[in-house]
N, C-alpha and C. Protein backbone atom coordinates (compact mmCIF):
# COMPACT_ATOMS: atom_id res chain seq x y z
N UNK A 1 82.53 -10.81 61.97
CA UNK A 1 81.08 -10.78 61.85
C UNK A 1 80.69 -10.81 60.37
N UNK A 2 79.75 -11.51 60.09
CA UNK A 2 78.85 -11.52 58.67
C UNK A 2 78.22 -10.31 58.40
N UNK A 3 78.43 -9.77 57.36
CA UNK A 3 77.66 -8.87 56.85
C UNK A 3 76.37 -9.19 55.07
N UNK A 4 75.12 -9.19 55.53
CA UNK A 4 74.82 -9.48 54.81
C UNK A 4 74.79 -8.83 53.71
N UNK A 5 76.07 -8.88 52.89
CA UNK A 5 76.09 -8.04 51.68
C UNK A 5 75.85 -9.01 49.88
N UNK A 6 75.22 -10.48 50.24
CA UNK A 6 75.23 -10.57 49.13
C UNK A 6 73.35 -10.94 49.17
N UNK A 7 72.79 -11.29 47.81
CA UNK A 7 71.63 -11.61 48.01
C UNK A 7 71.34 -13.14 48.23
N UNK A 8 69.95 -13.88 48.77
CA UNK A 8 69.33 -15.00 48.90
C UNK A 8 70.17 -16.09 47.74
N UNK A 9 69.54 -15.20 46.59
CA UNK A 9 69.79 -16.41 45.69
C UNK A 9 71.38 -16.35 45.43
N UNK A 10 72.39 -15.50 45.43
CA UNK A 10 73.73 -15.72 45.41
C UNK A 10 74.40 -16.63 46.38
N UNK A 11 73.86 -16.45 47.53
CA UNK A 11 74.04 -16.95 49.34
C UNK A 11 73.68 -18.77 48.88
N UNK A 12 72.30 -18.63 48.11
CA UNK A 12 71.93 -20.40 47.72
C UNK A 12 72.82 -20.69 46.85
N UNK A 13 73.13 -20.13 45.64
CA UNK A 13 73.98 -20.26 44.48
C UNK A 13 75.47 -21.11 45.26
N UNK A 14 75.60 -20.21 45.99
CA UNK A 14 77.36 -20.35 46.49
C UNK A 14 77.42 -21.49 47.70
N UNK A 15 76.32 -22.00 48.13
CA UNK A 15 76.23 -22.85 49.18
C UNK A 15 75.82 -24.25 48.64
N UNK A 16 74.95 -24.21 46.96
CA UNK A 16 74.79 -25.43 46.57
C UNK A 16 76.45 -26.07 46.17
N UNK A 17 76.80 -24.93 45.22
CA UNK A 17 78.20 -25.37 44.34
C UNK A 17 79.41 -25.68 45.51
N UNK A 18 79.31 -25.16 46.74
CA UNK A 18 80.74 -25.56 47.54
C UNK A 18 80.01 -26.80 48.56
N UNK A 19 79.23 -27.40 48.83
CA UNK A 19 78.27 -28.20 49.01
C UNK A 19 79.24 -29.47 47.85
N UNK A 20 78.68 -29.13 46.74
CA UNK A 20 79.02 -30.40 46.04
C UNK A 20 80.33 -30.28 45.66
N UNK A 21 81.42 -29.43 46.00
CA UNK A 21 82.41 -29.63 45.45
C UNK A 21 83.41 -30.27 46.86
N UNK A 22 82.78 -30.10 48.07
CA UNK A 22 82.88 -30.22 49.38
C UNK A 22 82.91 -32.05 49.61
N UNK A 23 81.90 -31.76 48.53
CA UNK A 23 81.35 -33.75 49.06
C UNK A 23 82.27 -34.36 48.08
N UNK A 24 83.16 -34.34 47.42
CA UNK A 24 84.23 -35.49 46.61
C UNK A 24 84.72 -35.98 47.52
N UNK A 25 84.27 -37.20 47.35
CA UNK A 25 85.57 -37.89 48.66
C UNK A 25 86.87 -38.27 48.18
N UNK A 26 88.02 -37.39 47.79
CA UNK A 26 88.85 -37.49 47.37
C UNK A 26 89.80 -38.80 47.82
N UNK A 27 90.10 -39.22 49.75
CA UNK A 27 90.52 -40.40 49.99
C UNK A 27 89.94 -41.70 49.45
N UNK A 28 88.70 -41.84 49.02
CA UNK A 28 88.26 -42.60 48.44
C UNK A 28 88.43 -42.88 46.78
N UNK A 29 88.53 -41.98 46.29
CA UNK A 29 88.90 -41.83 44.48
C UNK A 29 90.58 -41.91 44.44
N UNK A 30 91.26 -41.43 45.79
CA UNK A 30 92.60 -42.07 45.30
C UNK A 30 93.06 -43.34 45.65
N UNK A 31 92.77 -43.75 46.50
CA UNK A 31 92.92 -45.31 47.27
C UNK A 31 92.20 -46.35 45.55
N UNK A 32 91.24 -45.64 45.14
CA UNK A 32 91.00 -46.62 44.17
C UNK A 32 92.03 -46.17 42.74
N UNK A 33 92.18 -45.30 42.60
CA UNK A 33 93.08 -44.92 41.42
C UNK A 33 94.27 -45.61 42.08
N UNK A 34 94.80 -45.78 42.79
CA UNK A 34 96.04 -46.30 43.41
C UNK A 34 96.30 -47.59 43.80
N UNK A 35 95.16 -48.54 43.63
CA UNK A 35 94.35 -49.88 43.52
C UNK A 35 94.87 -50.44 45.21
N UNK A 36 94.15 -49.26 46.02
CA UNK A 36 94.43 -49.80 47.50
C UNK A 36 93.40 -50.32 47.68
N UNK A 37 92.39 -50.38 47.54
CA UNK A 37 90.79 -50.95 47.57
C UNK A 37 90.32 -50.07 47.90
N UNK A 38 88.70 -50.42 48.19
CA UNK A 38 88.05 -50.03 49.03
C UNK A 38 87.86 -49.22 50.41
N UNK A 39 88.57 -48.05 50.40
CA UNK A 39 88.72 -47.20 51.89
C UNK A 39 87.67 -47.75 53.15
N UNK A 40 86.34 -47.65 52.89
CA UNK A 40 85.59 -48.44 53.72
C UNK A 40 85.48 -49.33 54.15
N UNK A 41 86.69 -50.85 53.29
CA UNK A 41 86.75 -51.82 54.14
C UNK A 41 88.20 -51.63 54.98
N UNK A 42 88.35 -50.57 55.03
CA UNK A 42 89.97 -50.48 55.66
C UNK A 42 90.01 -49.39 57.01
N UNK A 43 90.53 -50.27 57.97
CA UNK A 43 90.60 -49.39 59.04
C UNK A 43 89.09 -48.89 59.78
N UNK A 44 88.75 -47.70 60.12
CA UNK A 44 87.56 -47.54 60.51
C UNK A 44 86.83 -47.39 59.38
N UNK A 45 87.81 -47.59 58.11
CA UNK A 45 86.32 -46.91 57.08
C UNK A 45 85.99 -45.56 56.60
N UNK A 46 86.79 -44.94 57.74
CA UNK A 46 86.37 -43.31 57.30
C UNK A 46 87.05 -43.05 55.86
N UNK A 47 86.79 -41.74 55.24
CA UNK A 47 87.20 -41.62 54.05
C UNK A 47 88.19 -40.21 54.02
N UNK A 48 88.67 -39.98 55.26
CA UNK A 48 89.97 -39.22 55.37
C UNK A 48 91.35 -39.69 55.06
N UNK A 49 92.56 -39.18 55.40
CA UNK A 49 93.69 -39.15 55.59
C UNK A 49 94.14 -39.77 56.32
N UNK A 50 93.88 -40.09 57.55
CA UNK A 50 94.16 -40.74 58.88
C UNK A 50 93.84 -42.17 58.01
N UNK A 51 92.78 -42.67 57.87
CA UNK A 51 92.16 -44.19 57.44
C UNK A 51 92.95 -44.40 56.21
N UNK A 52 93.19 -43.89 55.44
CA UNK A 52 94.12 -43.86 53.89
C UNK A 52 95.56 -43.95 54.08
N UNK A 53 96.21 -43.68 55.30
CA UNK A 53 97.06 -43.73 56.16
C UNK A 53 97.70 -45.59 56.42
N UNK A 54 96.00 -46.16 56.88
CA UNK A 54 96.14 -47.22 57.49
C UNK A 54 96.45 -48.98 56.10
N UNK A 55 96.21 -47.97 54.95
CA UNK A 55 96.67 -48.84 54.06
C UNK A 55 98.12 -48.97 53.79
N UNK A 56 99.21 -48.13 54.35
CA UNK A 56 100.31 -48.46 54.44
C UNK A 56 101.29 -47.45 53.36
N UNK A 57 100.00 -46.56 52.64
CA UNK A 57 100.24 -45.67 51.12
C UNK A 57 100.62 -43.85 51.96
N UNK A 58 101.81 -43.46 52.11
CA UNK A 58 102.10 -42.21 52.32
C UNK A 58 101.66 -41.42 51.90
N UNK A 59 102.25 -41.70 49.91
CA UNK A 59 101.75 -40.80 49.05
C UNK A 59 99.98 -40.63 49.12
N UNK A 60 99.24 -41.91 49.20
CA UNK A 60 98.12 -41.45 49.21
C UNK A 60 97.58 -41.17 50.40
N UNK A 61 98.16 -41.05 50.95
CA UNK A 61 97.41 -40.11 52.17
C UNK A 61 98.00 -38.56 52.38
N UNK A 62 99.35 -38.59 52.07
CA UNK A 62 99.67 -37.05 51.35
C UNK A 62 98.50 -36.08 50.24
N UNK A 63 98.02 -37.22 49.40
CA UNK A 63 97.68 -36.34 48.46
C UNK A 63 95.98 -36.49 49.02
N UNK A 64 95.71 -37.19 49.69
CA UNK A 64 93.90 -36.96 50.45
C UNK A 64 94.22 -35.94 51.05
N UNK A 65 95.08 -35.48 51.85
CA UNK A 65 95.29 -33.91 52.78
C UNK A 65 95.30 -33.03 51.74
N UNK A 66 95.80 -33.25 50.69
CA UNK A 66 96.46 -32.03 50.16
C UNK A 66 94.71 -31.51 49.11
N UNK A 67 94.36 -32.75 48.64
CA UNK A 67 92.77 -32.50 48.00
C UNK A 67 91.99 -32.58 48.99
N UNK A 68 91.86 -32.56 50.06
CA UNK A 68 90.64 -32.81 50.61
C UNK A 68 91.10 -30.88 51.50
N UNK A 69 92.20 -30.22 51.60
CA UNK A 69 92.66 -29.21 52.17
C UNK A 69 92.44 -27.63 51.22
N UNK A 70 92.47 -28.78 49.40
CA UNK A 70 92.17 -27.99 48.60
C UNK A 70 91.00 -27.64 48.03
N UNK A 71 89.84 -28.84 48.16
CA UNK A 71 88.61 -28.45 48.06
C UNK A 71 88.04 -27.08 48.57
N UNK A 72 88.54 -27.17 50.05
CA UNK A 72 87.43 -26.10 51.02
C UNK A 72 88.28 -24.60 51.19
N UNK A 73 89.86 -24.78 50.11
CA UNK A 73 90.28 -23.47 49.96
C UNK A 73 89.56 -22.94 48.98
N UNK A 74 89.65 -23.67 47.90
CA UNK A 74 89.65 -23.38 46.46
C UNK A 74 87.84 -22.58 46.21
N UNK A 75 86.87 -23.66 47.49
CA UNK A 75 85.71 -22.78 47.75
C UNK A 75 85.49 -21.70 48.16
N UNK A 76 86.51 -21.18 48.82
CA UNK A 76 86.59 -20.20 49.64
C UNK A 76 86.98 -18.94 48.87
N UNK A 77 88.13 -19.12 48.34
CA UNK A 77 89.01 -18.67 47.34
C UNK A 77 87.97 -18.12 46.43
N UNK A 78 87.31 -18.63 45.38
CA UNK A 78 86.07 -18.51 44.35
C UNK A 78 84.84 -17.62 44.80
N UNK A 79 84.35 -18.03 46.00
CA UNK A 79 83.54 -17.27 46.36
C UNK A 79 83.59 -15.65 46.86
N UNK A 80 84.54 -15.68 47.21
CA UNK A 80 85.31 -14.44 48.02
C UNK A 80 85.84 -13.51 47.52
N UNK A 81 86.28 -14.03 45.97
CA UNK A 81 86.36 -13.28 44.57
C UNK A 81 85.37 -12.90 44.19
N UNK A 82 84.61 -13.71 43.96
CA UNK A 82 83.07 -13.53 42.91
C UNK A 82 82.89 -12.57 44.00
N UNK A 83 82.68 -12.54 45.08
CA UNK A 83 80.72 -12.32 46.36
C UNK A 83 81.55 -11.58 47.03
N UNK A 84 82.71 -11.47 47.74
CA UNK A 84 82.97 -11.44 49.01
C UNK A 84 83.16 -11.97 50.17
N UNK A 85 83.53 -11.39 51.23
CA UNK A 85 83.97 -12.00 52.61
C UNK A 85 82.84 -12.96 53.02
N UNK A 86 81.66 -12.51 52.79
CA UNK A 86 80.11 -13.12 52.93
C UNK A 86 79.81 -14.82 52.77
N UNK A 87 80.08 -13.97 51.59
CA UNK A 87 79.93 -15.63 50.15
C UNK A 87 81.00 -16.26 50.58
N UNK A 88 82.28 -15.91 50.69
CA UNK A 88 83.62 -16.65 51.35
C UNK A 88 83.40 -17.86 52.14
N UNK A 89 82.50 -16.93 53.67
CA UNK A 89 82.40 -18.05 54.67
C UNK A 89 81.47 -18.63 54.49
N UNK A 90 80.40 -18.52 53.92
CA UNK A 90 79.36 -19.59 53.49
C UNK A 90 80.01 -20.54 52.55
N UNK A 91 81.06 -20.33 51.81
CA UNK A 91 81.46 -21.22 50.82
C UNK A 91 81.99 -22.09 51.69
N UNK A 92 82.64 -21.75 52.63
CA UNK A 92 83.71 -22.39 53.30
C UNK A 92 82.80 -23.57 54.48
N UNK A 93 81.97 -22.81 54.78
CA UNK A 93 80.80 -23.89 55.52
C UNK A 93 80.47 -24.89 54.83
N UNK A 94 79.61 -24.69 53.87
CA UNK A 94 79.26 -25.66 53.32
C UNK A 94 79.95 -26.82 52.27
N UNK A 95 81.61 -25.82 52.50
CA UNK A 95 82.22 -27.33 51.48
C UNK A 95 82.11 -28.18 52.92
N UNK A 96 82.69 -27.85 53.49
CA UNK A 96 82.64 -28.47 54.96
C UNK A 96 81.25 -29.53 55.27
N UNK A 97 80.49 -29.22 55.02
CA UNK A 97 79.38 -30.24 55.29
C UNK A 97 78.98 -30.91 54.66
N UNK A 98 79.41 -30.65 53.07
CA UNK A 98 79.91 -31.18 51.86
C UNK A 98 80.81 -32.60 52.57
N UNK A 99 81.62 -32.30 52.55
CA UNK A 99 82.84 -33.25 53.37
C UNK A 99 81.97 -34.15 54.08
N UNK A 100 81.56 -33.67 55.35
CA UNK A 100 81.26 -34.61 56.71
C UNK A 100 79.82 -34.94 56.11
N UNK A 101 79.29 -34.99 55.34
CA UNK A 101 77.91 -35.56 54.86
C UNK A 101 77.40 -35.30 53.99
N UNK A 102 78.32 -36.00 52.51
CA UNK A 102 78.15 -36.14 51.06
C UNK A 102 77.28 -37.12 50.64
N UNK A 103 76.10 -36.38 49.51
CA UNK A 103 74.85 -36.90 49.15
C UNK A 103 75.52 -38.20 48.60
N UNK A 104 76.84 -38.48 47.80
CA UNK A 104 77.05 -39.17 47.59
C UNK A 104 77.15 -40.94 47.95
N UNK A 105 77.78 -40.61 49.50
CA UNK A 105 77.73 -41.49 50.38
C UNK A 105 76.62 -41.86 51.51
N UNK A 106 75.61 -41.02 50.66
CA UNK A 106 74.44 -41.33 51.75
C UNK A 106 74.51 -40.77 52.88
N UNK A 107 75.68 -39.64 52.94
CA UNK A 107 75.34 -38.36 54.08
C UNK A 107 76.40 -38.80 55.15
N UNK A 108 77.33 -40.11 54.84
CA UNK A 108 78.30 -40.29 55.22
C UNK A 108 79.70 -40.25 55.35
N UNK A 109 80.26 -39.13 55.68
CA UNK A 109 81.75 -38.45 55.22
C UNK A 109 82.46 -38.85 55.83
N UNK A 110 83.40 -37.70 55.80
CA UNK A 110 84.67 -37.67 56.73
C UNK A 110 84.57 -36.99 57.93
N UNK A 111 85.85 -36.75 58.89
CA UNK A 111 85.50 -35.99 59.87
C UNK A 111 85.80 -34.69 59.77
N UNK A 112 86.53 -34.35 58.41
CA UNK A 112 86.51 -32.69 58.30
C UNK A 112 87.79 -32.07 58.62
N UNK A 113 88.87 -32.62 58.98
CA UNK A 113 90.26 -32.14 59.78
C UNK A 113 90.63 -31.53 58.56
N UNK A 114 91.04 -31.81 57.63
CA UNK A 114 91.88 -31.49 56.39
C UNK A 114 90.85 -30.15 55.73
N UNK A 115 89.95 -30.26 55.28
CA UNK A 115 88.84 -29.44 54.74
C UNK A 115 88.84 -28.33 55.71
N UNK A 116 89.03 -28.24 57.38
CA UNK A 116 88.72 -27.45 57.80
C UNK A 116 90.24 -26.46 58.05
N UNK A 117 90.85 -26.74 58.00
CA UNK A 117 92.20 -26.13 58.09
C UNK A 117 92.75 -25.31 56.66
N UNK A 118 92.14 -26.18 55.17
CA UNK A 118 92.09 -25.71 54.06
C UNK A 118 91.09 -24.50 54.10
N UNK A 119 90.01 -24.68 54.72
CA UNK A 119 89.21 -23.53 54.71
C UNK A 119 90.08 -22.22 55.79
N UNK A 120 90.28 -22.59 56.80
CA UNK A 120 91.20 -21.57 57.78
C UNK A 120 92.47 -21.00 57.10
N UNK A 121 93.19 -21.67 56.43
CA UNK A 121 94.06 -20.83 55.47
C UNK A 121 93.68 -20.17 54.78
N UNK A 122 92.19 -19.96 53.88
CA UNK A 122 91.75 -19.46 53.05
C UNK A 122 91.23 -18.52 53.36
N UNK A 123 90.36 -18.50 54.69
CA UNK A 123 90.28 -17.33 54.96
C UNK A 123 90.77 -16.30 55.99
N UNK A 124 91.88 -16.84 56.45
CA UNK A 124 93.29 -16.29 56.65
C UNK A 124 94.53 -16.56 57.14
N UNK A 125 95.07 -17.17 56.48
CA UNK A 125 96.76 -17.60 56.48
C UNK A 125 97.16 -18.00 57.63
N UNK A 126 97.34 -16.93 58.48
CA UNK A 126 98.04 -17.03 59.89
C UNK A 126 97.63 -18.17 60.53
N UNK A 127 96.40 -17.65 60.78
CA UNK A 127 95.33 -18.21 61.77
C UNK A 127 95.70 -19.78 61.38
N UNK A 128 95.29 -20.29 60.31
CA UNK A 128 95.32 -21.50 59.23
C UNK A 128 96.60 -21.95 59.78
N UNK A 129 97.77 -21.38 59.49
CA UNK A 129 98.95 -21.72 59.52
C UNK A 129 99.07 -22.26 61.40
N UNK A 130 98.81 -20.90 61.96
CA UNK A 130 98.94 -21.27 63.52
C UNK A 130 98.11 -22.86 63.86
N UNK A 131 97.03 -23.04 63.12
CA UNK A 131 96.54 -24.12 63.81
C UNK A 131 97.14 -25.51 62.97
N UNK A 132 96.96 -25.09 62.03
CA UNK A 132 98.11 -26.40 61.13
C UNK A 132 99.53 -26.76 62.07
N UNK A 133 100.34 -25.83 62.79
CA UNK A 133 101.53 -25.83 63.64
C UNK A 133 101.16 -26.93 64.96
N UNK A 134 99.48 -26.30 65.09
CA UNK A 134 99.11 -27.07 66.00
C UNK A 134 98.80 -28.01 66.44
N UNK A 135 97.96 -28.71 64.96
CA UNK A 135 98.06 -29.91 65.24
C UNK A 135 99.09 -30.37 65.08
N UNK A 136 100.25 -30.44 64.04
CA UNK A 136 101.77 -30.86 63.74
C UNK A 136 102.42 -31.24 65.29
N UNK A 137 102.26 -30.34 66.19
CA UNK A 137 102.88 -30.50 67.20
C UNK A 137 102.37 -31.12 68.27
N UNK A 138 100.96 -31.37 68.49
CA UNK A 138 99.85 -31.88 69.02
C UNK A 138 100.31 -33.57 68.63
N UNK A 139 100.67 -33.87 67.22
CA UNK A 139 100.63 -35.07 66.64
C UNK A 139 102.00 -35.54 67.20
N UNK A 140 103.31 -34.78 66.95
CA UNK A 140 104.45 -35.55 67.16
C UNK A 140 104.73 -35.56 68.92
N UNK A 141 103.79 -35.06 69.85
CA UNK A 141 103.79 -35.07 71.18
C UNK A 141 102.89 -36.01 71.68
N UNK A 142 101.95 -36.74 70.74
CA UNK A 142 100.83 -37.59 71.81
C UNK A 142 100.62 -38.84 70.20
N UNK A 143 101.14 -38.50 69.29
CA UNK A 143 101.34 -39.89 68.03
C UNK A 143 99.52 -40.14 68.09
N UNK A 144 98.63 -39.31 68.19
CA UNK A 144 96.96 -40.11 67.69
C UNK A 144 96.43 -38.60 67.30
N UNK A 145 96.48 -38.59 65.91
CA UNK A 145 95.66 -38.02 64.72
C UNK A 145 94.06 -37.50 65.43
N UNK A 146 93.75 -38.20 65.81
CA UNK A 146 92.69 -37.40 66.67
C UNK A 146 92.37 -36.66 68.17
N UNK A 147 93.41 -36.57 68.54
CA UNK A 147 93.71 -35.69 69.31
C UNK A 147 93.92 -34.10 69.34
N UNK A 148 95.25 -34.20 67.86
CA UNK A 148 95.69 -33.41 67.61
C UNK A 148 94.84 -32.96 66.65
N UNK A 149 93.55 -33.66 66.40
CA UNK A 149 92.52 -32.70 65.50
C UNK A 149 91.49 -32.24 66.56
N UNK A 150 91.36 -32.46 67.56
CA UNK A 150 90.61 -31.99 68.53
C UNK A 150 91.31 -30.69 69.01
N UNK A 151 92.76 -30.76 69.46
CA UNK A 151 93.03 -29.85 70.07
C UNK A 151 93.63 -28.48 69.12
N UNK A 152 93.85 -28.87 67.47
CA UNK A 152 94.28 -27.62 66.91
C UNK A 152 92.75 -27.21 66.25
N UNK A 153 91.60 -27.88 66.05
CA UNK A 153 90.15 -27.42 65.95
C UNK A 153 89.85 -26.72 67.19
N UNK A 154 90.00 -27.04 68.46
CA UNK A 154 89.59 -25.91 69.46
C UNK A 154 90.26 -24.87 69.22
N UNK A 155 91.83 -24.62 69.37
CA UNK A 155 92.16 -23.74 69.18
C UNK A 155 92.14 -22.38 68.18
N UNK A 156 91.70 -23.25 66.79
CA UNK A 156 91.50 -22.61 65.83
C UNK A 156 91.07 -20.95 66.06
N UNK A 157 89.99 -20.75 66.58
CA UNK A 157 88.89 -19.17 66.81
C UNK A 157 89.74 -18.61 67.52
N UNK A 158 90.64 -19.10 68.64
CA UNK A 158 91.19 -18.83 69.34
C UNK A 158 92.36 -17.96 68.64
N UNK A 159 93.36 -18.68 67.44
CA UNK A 159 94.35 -17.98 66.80
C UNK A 159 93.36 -17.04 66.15
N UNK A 160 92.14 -17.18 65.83
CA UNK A 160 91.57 -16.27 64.28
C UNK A 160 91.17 -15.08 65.08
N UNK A 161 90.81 -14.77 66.44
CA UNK A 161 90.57 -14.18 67.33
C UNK A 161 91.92 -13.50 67.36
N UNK A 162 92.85 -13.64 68.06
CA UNK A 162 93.94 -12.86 68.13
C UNK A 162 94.80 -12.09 67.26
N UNK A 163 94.67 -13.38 65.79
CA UNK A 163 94.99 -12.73 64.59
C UNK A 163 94.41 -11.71 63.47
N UNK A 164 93.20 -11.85 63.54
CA UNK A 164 92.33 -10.95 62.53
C UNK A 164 91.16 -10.45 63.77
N UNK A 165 91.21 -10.06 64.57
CA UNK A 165 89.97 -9.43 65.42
C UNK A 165 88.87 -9.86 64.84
N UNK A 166 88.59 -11.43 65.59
CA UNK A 166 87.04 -11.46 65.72
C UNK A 166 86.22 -11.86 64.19
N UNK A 167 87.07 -11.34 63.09
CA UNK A 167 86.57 -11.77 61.60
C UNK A 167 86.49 -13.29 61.63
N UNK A 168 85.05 -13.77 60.99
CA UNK A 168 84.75 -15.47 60.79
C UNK A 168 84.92 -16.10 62.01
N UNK A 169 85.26 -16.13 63.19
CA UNK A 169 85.32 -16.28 64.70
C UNK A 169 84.02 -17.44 64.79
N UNK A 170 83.14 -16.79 64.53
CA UNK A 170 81.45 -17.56 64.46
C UNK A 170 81.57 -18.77 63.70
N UNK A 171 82.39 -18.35 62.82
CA UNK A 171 81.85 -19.18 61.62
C UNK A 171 82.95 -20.36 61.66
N UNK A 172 83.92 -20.34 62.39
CA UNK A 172 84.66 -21.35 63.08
C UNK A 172 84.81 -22.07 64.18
N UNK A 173 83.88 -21.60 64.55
CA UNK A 173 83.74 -22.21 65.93
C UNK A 173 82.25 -23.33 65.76
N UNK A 174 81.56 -22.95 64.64
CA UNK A 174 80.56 -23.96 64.47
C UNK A 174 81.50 -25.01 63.86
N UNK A 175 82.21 -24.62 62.76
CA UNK A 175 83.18 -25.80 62.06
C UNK A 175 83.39 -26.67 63.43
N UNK A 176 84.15 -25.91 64.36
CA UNK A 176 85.05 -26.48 65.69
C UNK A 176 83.78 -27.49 66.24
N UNK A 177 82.64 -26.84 66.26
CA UNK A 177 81.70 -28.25 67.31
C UNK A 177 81.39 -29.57 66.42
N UNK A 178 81.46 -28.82 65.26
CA UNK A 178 81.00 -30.18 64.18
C UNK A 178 81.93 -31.15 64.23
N UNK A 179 83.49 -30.75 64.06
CA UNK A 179 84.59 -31.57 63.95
C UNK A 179 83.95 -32.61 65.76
N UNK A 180 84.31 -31.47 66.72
CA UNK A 180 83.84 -32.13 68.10
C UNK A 180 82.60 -33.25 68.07
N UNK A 181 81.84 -33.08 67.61
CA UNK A 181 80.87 -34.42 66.96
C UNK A 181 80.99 -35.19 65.86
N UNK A 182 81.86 -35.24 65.22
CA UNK A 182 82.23 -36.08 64.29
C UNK A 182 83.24 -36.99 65.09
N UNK A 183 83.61 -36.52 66.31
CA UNK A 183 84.98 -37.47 66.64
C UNK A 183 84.29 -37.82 67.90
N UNK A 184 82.90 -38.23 67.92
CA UNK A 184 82.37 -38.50 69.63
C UNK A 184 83.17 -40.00 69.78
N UNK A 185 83.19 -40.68 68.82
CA UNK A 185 83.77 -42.34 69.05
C UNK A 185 85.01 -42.21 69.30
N UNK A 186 86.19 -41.23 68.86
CA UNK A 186 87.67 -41.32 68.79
C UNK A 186 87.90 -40.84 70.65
N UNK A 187 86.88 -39.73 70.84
CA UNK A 187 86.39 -39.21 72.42
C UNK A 187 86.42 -40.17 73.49
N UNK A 188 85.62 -41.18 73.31
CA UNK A 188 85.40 -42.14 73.61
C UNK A 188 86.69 -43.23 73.92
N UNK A 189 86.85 -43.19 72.78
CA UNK A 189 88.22 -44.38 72.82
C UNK A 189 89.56 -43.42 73.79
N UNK A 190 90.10 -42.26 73.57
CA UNK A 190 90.35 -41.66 73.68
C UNK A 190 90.42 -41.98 75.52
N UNK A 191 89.43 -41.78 75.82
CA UNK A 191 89.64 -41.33 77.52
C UNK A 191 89.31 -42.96 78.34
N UNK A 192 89.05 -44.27 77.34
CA UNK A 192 89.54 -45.54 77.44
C UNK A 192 90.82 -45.82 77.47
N UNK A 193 91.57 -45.08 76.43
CA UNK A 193 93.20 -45.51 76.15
C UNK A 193 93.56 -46.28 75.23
N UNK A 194 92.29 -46.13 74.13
CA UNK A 194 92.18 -47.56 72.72
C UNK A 194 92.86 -47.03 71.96
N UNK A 195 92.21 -45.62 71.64
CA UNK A 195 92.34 -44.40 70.38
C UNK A 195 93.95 -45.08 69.70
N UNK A 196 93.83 -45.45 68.23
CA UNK A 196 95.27 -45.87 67.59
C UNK A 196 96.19 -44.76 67.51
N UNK A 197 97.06 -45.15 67.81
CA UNK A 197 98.50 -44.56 67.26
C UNK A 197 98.32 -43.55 65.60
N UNK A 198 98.94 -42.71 65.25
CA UNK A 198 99.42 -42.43 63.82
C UNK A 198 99.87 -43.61 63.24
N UNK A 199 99.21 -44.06 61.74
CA UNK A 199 99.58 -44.77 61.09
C UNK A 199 99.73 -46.02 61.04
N UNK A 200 98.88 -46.52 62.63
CA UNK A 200 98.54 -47.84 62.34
C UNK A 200 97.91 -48.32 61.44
N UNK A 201 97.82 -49.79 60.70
CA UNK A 201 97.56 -50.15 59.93
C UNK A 201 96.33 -51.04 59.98
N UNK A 202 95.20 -50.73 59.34
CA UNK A 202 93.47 -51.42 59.04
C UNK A 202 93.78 -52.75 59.12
């Protein structure tokens, strides 16, 4: 549960700065440092890991997980120092929406898988870890990246629930519906039988 222990303007303070540090689209700044092109003309376009994937580049899709995992810790992390548990999960929200709808791109992101699991480690390990296991194993049992972000995002509250009683519970389970609407098209394809494989190629 939230406790409102910090003030308005700290609560705005900490929600503008993980907001914009949320919205780097990191798969996009490495695909071009790495002269893969344009992420948006590749694959679906999205500006995750999965689509950065489909250029054929490991490393750069290693290192979009690993920055796009480190953004919404590193928010979390900062805030939670400065503010508290408070400021923590608000940091951690809003890198998150940062992510899935950066002013940059005209409010057009990613779907949040990587950012949201970086945030679940951050604000607590286990939990983070248990659902990271989950999708891992989700992925090498059914080979489509969005599955296994559907089913280790549900589970998520579920480990944070068992593991830390009920702490941020709320505040992951909104993450969990957002991810669930960010992937209504993969849903879709999904219960067609289209949904790609891991690592097919754009």
């Amino acid at each position: 549960m939230l406790n409102l222990d910090i003030t308005l303007t700290t609560a705005i303070a900490v929600a503008s700065f993980a907001y914009l540090m949320g919205s780097v689209p990191f798969g996009m700044v490495i695909t071009r440092i790495m002269g893969l092109g344009n992420l948006r003309d590749i694959g679906s376009g999205n500006i995750g890991a999965t689509n950065v994937l489909r250029t054929g580049n490991k490393l750069a899709a290693f290192l979009t997980v690993v920055f796009d995992a480190g953004k919404g810790a590193v928010a979390v992390f900062l805030a939670g120092y400065l503010f508290g548990q408070t400021a923590a999960q608000i940091a951690g929200l809003f890198a998150f929406l940062g992510h899935l709808y950066p002013v940059w791109l005209r409010f057009k992101g990613g779907k949040g898988v990587a950012v949201f699991l970086g945030i679940l480690l951050a604000i607590n390990f286990w939990a983070g870890l248990a659902a990271c296991l989950t999708w891992l194993a989700t992925a090498i049992i059914v080979r489509i990246s969005s599955v296994s972000a559907l089913v280790s995002s549900l589970l998520a509250p579920v480990w944070l629930y068992l593991i830390d009683t009920k702490s941020g519970v709320l505040f992951v389970i909104i993450m969990t519906l957002l991810i669930w609407v960010k992937h209504n098209d993969n849903i879709k394809r999904i219960l067609k039988g289209t949904e790609p494989k891991i690592g097919k190629r754009g």
